[in-house]
PDB file of N, CA and C in Angstrom:
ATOM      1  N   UNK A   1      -4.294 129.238  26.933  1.00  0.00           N
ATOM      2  CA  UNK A   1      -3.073 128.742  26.333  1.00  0.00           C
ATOM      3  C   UNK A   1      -1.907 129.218  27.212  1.00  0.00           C
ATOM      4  N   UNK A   2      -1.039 128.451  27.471  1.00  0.00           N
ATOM      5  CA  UNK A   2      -0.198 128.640  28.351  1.00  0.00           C
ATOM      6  C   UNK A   2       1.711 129.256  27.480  1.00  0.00           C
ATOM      7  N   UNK A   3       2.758 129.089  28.294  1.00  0.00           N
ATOM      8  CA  UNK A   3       3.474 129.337  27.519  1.00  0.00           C
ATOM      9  C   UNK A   3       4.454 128.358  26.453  1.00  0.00           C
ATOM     10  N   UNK A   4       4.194 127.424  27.248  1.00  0.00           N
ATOM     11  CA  UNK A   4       4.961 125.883  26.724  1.00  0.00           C
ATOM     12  C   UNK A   4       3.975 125.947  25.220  1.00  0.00           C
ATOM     13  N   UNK A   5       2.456 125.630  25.215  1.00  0.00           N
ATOM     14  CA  UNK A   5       2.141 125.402  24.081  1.00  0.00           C
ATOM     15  C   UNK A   5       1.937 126.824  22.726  1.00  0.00           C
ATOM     16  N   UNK A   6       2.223 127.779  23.467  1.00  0.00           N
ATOM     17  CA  UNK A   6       2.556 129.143  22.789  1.00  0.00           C
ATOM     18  C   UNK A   6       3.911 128.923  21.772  1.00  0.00           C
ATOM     19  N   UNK A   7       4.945 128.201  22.561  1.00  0.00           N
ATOM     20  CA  UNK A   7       6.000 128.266  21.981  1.00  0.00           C
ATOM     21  C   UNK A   7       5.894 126.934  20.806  1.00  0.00           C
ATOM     22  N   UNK A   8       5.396 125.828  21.548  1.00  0.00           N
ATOM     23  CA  UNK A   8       5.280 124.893  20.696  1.00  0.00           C
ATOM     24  C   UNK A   8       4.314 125.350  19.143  1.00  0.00           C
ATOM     25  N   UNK A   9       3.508 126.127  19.549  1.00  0.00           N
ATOM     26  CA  UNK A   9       2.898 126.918  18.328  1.00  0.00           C
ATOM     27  C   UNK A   9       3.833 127.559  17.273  1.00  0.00           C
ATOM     28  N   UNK A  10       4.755 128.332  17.980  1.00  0.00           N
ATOM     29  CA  UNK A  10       5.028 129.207  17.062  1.00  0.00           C
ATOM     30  C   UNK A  10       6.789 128.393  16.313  1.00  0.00           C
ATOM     31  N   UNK A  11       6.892 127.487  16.783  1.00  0.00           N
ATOM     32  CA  UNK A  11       7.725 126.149  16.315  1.00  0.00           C
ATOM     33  C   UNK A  11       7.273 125.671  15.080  1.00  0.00           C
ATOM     34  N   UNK A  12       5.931 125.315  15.309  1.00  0.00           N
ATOM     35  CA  UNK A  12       5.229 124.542  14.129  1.00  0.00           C
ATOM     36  C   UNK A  12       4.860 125.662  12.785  1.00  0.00           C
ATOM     37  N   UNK A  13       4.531 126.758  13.570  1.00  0.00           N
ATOM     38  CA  UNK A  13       4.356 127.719  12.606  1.00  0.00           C
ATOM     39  C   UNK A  13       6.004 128.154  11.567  1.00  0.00           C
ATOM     40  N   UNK A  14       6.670 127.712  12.019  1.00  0.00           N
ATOM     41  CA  UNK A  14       7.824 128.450  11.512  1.00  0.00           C
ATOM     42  C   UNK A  14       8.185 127.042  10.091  1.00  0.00           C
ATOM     43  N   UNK A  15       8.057 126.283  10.828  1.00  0.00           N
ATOM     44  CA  UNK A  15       7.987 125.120   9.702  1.00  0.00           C
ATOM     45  C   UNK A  15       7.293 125.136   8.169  1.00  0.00           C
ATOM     46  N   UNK A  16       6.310 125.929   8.692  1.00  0.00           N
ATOM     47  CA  UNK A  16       5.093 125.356   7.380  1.00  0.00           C
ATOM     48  C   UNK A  16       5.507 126.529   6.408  1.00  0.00           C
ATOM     49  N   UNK A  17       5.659 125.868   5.130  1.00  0.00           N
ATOM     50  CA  UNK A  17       5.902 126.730   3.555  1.00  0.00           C
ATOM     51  C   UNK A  17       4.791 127.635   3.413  1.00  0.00           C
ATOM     52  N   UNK A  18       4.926 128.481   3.490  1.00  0.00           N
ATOM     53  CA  UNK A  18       3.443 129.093   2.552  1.00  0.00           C
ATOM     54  C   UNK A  18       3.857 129.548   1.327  1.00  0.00           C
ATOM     55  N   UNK A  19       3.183 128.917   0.408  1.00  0.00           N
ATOM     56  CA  UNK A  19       2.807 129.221  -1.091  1.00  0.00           C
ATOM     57  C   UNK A  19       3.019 130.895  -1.651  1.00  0.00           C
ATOM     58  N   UNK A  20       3.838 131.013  -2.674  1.00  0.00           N
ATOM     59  CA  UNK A  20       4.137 132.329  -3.029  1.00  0.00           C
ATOM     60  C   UNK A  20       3.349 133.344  -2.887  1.00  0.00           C
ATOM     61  N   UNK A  21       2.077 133.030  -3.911  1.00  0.00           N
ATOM     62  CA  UNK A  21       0.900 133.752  -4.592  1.00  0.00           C
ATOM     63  C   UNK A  21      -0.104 133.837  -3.316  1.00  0.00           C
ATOM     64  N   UNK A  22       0.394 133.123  -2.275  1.00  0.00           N
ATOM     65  CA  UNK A  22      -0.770 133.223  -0.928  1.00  0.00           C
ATOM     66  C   UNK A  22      -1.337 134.984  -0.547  1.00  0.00           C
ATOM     67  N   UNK A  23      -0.340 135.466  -0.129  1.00  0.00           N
ATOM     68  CA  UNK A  23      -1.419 136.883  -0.041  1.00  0.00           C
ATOM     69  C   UNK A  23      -2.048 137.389  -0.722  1.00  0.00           C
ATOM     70  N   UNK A  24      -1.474 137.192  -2.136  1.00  0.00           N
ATOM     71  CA  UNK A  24      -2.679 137.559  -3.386  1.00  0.00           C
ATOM     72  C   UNK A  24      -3.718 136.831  -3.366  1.00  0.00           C
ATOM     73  N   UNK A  25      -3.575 135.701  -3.275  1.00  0.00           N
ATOM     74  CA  UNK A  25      -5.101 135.010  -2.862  1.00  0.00           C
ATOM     75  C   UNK A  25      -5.663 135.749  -1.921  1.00  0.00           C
ATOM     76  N   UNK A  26      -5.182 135.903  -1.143  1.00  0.00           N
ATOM     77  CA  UNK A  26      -6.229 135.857   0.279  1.00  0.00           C
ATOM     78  C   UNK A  26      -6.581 137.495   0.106  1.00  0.00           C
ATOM     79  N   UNK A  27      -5.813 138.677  -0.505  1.00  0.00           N
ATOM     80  CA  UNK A  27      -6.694 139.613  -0.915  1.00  0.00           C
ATOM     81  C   UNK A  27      -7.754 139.603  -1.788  1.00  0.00           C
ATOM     82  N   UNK A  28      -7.552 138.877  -2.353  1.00  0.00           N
ATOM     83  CA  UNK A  28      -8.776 138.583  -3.947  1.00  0.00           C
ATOM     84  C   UNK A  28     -10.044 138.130  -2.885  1.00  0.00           C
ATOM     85  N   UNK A  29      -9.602 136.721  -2.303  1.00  0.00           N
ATOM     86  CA  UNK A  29     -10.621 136.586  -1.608  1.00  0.00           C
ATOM     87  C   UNK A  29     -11.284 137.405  -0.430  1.00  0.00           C
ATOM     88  N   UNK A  30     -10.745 137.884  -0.129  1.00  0.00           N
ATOM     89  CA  UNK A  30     -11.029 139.213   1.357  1.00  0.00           C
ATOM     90  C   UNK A  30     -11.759 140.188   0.456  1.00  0.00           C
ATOM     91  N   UNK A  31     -11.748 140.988  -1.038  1.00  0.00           N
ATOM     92  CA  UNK A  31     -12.584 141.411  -1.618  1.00  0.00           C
ATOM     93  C   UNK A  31     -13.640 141.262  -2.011  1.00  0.00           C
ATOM     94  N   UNK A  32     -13.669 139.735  -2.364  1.00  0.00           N
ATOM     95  CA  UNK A  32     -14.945 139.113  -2.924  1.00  0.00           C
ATOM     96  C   UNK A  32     -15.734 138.713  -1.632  1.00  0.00           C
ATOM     97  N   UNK A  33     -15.641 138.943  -0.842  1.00  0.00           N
ATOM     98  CA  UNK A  33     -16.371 138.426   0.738  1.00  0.00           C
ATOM     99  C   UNK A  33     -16.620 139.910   0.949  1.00  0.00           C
ATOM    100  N   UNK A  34     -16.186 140.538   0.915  1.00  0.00           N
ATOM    101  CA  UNK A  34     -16.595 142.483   0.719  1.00  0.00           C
ATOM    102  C   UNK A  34     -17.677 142.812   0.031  1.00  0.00           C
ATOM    103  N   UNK A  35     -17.193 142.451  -1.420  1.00  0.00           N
ATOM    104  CA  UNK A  35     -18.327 142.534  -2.469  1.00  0.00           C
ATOM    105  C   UNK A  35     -19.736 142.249  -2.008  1.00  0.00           C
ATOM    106  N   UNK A  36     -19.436 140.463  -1.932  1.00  0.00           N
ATOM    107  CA  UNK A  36     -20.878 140.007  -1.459  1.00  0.00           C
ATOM    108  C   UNK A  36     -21.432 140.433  -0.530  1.00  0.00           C
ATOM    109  N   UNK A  37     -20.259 140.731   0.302  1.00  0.00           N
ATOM    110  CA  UNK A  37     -21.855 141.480   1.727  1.00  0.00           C
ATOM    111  C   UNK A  37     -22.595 142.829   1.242  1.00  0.00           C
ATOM    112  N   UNK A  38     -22.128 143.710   0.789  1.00  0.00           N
ATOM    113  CA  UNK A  38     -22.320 145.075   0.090  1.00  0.00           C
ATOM    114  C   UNK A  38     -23.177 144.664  -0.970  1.00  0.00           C
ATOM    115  N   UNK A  39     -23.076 143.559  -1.638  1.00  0.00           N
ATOM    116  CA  UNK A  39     -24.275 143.022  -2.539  1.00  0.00           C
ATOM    117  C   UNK A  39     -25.450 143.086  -1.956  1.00  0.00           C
ATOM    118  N   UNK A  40     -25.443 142.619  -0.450  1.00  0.00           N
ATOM    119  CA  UNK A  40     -26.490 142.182   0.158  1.00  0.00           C
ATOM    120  C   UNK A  40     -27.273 143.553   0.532  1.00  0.00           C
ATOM    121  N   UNK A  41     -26.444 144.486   1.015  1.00  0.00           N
ATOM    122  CA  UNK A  41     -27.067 145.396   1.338  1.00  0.00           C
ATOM    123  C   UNK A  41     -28.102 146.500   0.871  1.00  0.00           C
ATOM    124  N   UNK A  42     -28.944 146.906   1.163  1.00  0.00           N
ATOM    125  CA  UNK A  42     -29.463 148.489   0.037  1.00  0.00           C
ATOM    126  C   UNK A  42     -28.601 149.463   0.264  1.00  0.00           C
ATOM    127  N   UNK A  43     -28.709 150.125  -0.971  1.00  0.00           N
ATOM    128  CA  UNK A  43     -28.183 151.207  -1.228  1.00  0.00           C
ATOM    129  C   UNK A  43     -28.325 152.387   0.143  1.00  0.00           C
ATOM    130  N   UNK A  44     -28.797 152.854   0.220  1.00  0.00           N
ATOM    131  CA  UNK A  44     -29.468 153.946   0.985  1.00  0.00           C
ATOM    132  C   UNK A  44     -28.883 153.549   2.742  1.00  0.00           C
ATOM    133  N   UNK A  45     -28.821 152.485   3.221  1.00  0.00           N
ATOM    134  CA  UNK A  45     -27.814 151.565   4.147  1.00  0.00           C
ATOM    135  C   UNK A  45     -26.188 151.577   3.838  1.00  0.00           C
ATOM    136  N   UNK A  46     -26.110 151.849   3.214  1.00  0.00           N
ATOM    137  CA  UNK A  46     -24.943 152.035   2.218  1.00  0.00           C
ATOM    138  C   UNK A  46     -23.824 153.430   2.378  1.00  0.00           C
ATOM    139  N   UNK A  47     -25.004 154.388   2.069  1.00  0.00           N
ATOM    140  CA  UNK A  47     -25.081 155.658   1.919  1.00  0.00           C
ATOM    141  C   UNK A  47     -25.410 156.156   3.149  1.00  0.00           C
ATOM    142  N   UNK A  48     -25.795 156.030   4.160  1.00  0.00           N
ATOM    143  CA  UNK A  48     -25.708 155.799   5.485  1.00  0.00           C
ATOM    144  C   UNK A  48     -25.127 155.881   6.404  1.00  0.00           C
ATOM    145  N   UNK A  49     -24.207 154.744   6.303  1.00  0.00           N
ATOM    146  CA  UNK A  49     -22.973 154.104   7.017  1.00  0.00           C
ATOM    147  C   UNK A  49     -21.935 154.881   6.617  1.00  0.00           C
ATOM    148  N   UNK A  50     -21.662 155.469   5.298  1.00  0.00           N
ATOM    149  CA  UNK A  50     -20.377 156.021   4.541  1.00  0.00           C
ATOM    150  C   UNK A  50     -20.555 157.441   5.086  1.00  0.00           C
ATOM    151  N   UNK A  51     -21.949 158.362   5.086  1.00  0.00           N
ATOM    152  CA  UNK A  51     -22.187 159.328   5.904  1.00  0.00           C
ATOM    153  C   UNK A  51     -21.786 159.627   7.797  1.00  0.00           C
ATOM    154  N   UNK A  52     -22.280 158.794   7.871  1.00  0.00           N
ATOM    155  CA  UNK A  52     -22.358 158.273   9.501  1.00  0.00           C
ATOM    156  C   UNK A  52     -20.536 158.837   9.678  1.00  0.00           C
ATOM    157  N   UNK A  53     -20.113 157.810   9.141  1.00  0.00           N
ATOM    158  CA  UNK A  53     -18.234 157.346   9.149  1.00  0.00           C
ATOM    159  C   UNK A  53     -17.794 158.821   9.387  1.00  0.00           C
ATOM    160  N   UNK A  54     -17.979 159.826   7.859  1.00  0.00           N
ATOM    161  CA  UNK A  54     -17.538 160.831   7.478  1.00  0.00           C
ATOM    162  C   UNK A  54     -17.726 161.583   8.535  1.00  0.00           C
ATOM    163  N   UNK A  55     -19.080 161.664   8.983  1.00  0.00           N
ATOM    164  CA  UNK A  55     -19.389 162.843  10.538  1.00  0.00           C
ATOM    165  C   UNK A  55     -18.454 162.683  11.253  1.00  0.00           C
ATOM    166  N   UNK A  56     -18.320 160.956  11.801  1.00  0.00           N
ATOM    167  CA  UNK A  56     -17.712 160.524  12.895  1.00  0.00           C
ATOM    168  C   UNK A  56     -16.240 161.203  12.765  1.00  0.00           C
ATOM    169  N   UNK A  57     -15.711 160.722  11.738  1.00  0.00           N
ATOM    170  CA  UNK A  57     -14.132 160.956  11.627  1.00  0.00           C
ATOM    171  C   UNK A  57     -13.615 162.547  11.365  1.00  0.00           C
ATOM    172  N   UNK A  58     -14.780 163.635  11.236  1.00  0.00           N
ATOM    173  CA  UNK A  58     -14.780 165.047  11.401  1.00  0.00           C
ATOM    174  C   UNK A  58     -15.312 165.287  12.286  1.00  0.00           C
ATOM    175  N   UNK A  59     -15.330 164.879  13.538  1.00  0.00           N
ATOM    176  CA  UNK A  59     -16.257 165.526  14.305  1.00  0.00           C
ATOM    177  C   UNK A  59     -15.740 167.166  15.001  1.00  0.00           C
ATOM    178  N   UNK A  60     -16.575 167.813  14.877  1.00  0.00           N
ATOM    179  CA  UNK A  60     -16.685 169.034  15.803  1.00  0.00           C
ATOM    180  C   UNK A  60     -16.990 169.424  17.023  1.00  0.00           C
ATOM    181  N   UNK A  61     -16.539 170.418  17.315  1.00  0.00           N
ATOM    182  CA  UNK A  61     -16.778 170.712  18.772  1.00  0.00           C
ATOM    183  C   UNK A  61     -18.232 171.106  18.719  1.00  0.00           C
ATOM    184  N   UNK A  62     -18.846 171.779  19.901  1.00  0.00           N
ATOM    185  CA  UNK A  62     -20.320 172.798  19.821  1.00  0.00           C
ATOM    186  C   UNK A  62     -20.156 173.694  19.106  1.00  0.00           C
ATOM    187  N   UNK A  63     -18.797 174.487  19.474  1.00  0.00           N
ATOM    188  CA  UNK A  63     -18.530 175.929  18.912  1.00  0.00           C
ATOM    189  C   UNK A  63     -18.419 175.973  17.703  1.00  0.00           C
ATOM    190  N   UNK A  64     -17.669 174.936  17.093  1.00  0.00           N
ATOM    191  CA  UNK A  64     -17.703 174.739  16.024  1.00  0.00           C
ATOM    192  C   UNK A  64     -19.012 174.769  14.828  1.00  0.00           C
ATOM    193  N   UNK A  65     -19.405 173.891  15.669  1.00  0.00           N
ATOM    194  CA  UNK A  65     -21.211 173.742  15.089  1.00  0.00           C
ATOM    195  C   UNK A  65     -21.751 174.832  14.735  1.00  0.00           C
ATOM    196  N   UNK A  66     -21.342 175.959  15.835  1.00  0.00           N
ATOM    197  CA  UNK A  66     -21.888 177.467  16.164  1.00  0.00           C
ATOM    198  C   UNK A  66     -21.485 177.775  15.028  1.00  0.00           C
ATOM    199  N   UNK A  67     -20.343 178.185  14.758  1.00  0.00           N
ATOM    200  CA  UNK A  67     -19.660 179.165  13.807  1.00  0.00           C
ATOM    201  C   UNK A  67     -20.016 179.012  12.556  1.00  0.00           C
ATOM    202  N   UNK A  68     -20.519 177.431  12.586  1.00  0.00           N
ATOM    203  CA  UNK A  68     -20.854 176.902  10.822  1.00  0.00           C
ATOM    204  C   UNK A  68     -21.569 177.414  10.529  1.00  0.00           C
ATOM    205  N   UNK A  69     -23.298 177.268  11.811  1.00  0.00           N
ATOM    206  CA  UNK A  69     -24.245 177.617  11.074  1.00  0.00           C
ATOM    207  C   UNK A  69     -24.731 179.097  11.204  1.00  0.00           C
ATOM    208  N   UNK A  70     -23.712 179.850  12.067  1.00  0.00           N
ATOM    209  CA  UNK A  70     -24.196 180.869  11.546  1.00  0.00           C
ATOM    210  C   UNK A  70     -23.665 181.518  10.359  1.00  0.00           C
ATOM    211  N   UNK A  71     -22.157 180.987   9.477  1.00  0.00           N
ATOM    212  CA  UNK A  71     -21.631 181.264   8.331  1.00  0.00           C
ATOM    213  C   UNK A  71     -22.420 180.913   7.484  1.00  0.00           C
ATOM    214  N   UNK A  72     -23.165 179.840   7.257  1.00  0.00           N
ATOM    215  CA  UNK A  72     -24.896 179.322   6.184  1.00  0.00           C
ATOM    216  C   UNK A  72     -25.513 180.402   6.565  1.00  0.00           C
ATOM    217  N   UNK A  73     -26.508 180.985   7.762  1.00  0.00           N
ATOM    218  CA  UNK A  73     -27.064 181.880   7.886  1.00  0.00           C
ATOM    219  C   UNK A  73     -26.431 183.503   7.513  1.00  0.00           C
ATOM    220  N   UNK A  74     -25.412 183.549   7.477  1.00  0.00           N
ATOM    221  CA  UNK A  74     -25.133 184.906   6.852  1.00  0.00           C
ATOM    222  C   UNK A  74     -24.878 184.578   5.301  1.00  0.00           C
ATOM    223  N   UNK A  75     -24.370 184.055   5.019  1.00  0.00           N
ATOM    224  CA  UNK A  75     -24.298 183.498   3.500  1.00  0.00           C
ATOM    225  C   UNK A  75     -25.568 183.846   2.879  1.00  0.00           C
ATOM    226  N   UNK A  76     -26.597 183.137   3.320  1.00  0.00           N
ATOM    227  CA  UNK A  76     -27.761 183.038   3.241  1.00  0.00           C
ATOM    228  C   UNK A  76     -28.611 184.809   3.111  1.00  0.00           C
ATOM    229  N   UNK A  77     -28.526 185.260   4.195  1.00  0.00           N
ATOM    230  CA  UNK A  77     -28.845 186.589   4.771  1.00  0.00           C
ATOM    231  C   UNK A  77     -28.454 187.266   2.741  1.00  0.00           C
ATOM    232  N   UNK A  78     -26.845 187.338   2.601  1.00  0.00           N
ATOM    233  CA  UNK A  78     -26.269 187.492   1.585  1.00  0.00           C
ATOM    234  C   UNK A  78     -26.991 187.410   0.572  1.00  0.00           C
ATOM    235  N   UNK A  79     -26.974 186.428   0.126  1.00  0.00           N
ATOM    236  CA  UNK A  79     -27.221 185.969  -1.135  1.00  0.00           C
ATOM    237  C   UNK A  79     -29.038 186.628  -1.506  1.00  0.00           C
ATOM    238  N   UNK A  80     -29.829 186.645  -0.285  1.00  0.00           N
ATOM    239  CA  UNK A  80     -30.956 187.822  -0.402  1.00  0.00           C
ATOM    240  C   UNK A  80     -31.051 188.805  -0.738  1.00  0.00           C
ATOM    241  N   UNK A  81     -30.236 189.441   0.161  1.00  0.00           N
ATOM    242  CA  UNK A  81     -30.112 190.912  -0.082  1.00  0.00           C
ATOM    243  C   UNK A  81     -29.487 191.412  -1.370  1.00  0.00           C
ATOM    244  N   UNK A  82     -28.679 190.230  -2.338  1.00  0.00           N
ATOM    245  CA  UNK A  82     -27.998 190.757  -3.753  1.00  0.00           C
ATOM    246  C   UNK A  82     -28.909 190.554  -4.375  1.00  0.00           C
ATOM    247  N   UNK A  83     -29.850 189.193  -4.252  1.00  0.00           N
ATOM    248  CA  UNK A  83     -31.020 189.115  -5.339  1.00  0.00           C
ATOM    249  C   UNK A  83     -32.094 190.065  -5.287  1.00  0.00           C
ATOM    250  N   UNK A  84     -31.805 190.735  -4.000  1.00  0.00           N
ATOM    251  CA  UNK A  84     -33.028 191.556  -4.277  1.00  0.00           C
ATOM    252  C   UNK A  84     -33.273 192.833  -5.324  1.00  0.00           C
ATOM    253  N   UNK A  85     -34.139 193.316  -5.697  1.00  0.00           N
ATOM    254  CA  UNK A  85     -33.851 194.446  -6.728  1.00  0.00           C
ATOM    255  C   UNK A  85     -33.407 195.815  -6.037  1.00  0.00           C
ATOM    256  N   UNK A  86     -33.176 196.136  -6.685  1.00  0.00           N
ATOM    257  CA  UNK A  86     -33.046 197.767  -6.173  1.00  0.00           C
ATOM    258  C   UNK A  86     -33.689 199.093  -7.069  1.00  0.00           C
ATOM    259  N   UNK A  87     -34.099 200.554  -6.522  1.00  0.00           N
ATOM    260  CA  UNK A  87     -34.661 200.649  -7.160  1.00  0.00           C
ATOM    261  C   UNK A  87     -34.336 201.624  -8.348  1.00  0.00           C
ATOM    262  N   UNK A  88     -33.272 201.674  -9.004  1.00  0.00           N
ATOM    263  CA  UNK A  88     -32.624 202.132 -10.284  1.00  0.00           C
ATOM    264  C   UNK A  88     -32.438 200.923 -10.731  1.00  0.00           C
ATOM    265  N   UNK A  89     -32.874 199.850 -10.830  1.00  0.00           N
ATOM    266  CA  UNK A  89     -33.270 198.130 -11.471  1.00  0.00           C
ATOM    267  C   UNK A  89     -33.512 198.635 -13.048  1.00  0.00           C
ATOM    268  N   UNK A  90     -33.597 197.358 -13.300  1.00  0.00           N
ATOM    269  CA  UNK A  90     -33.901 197.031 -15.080  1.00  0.00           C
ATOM    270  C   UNK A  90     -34.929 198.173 -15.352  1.00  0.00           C
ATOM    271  N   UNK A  91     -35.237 198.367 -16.266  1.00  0.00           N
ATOM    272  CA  UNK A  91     -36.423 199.120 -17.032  1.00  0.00           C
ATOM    273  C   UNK A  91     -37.946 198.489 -16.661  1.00  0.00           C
ATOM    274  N   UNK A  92     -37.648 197.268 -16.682  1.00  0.00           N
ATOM    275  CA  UNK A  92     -39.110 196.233 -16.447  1.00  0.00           C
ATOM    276  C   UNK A  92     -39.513 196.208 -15.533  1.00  0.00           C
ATOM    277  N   UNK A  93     -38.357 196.350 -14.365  1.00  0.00           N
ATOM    278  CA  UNK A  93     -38.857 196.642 -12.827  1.00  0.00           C
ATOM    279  C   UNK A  93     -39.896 197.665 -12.860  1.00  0.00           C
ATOM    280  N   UNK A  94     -38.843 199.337 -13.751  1.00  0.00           N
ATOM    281  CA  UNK A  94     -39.436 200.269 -12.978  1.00  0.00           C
ATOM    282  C   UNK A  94     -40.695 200.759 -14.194  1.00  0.00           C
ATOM    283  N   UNK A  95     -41.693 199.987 -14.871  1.00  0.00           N
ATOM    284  CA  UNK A  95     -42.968 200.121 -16.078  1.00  0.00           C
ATOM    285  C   UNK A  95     -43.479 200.732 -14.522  1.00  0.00           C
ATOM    286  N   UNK A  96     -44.739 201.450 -15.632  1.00  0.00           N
ATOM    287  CA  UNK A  96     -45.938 201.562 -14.498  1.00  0.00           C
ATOM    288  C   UNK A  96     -46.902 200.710 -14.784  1.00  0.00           C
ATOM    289  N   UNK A  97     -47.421 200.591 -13.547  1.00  0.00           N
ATOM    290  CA  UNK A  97     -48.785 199.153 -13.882  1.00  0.00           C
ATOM    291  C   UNK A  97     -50.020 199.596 -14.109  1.00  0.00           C
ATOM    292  N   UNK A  98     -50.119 200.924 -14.814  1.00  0.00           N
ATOM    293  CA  UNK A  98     -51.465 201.753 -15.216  1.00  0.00           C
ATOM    294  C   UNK A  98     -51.936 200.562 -16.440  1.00  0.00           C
ATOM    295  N   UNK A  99     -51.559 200.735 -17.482  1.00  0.00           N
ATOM    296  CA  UNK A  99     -52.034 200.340 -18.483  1.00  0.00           C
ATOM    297  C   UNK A  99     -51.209 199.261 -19.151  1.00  0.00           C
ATOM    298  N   UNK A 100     -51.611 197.845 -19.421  1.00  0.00           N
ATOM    299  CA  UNK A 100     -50.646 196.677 -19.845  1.00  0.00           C
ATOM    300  C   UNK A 100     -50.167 196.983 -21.342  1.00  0.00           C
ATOM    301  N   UNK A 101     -49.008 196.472 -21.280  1.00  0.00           N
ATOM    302  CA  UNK A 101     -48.141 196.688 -22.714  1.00  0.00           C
ATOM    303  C   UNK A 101     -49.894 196.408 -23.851  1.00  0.00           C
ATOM    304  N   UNK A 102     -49.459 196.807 -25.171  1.00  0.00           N
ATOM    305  CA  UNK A 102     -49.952 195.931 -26.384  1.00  0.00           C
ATOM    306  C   UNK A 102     -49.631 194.594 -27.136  1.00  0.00           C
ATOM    307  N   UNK A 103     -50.615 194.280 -27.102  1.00  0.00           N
ATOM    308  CA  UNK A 103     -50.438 192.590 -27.151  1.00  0.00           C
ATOM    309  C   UNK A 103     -50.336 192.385 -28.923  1.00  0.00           C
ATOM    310  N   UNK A 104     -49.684 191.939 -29.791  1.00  0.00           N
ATOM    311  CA  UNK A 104     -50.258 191.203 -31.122  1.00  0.00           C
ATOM    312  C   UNK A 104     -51.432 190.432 -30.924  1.00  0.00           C
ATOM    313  N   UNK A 105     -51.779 190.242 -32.432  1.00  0.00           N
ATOM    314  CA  UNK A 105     -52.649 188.963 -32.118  1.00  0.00           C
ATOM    315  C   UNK A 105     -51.790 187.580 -32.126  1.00  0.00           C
ATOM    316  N   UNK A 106     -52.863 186.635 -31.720  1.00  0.00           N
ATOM    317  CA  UNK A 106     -52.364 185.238 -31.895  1.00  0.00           C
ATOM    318  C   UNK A 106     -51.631 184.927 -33.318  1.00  0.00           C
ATOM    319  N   UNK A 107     -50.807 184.310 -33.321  1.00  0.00           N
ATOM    320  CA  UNK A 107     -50.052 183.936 -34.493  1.00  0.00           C
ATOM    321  C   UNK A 107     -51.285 183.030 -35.523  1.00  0.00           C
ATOM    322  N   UNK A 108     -52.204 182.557 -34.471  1.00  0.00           N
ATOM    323  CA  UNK A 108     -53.286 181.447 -36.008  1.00  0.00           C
ATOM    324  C   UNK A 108     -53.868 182.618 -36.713  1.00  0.00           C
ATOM    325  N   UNK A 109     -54.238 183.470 -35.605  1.00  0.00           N
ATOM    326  CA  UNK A 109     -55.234 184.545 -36.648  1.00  0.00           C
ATOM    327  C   UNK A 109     -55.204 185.636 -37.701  1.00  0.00           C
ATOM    328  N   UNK A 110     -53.545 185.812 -37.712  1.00  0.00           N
ATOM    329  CA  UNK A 110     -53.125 186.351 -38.699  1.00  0.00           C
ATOM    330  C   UNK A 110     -52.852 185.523 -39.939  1.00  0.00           C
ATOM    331  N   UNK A 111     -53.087 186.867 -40.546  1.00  0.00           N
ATOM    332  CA  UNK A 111     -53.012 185.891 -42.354  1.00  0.00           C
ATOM    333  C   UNK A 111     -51.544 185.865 -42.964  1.00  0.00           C
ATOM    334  N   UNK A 112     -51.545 184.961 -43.832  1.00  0.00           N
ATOM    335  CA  UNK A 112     -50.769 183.965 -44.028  1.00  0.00           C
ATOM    336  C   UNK A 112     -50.966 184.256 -46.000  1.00  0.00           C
ATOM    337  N   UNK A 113     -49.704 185.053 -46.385  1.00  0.00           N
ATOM    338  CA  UNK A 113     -49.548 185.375 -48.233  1.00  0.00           C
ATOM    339  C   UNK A 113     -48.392 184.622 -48.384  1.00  0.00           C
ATOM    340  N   UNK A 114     -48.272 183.754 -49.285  1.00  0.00           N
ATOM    341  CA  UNK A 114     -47.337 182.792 -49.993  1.00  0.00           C
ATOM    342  C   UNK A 114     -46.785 184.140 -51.279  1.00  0.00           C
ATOM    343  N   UNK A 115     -47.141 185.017 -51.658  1.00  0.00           N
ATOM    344  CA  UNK A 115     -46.968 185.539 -52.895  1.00  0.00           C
ATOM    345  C   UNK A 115     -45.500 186.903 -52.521  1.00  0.00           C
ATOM    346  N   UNK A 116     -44.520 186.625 -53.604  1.00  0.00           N
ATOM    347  CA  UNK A 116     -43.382 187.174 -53.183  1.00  0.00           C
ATOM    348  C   UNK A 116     -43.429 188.985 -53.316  1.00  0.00           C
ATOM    349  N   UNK A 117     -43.253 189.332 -52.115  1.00  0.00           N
ATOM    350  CA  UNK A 117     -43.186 190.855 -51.680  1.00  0.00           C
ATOM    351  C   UNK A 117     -42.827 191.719 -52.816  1.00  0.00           C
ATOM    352  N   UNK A 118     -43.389 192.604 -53.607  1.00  0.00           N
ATOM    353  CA  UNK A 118     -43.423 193.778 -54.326  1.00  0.00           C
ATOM    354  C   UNK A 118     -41.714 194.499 -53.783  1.00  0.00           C
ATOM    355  N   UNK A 119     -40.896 194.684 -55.285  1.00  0.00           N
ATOM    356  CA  UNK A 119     -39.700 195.248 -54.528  1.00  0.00           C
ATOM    357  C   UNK A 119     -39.574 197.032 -54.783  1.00  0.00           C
TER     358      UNK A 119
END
């Protein structure tokens, strides 16, 4: 396209009315052409692409990378060493394993009096 018919373009363009409600149309429709393709798609393709994006648009340096994972790995390291017991722990920790608690019996095998307790 040259410049003569550039101009003659933008001549003709200046002429033509466009309709009030036109950009609202044409967003409604620019959504629904959104919709449907995203209809088309699976989920998990979906979930994907929106991941993918998120990396992309945070991306990190190496060092960066570095620093993360070794902040998970000490975190980590952390969160061990609190769960672990220690040994002035609960009472249950510190039983001895000589001889097992006393057990009841089973709840069927005990008997069973409907008759109201002597006061």
């Amino acid at each position: 396209m040259n410049e003569e018919q550039l101009r003659n373009l933008l001549r003709a363009r200046a002429k033509v009315d466009v309709p009030a409600d036109y950009p609202e149309k044409l967003l409604e429709s620019l959504h629904e052409r959104q919709r449907a393709v995203l209809l088309q798609k699976p989920l998990w393709r979906i979930a994907a692409e929106r991941f993918g994006t998120f990396v992309s648009e945070h991306s990190l340096s190496t060092p960066a990378y570095a620093v993360g994972l070794a902040a998970v790995f000490a975190l980590g390291l952390a969160a061990i060493f609190l769960i672990k017991p220690v040994a002035g722990g609960p009472a249950i920790a510190r039983q001895k394993t000589g001889a097992p608690a006393p057990l009841s019996p089973p709840v069927e095998t005990q008997t069973v009096s409907f008759e109201k307790p002597a006061k």
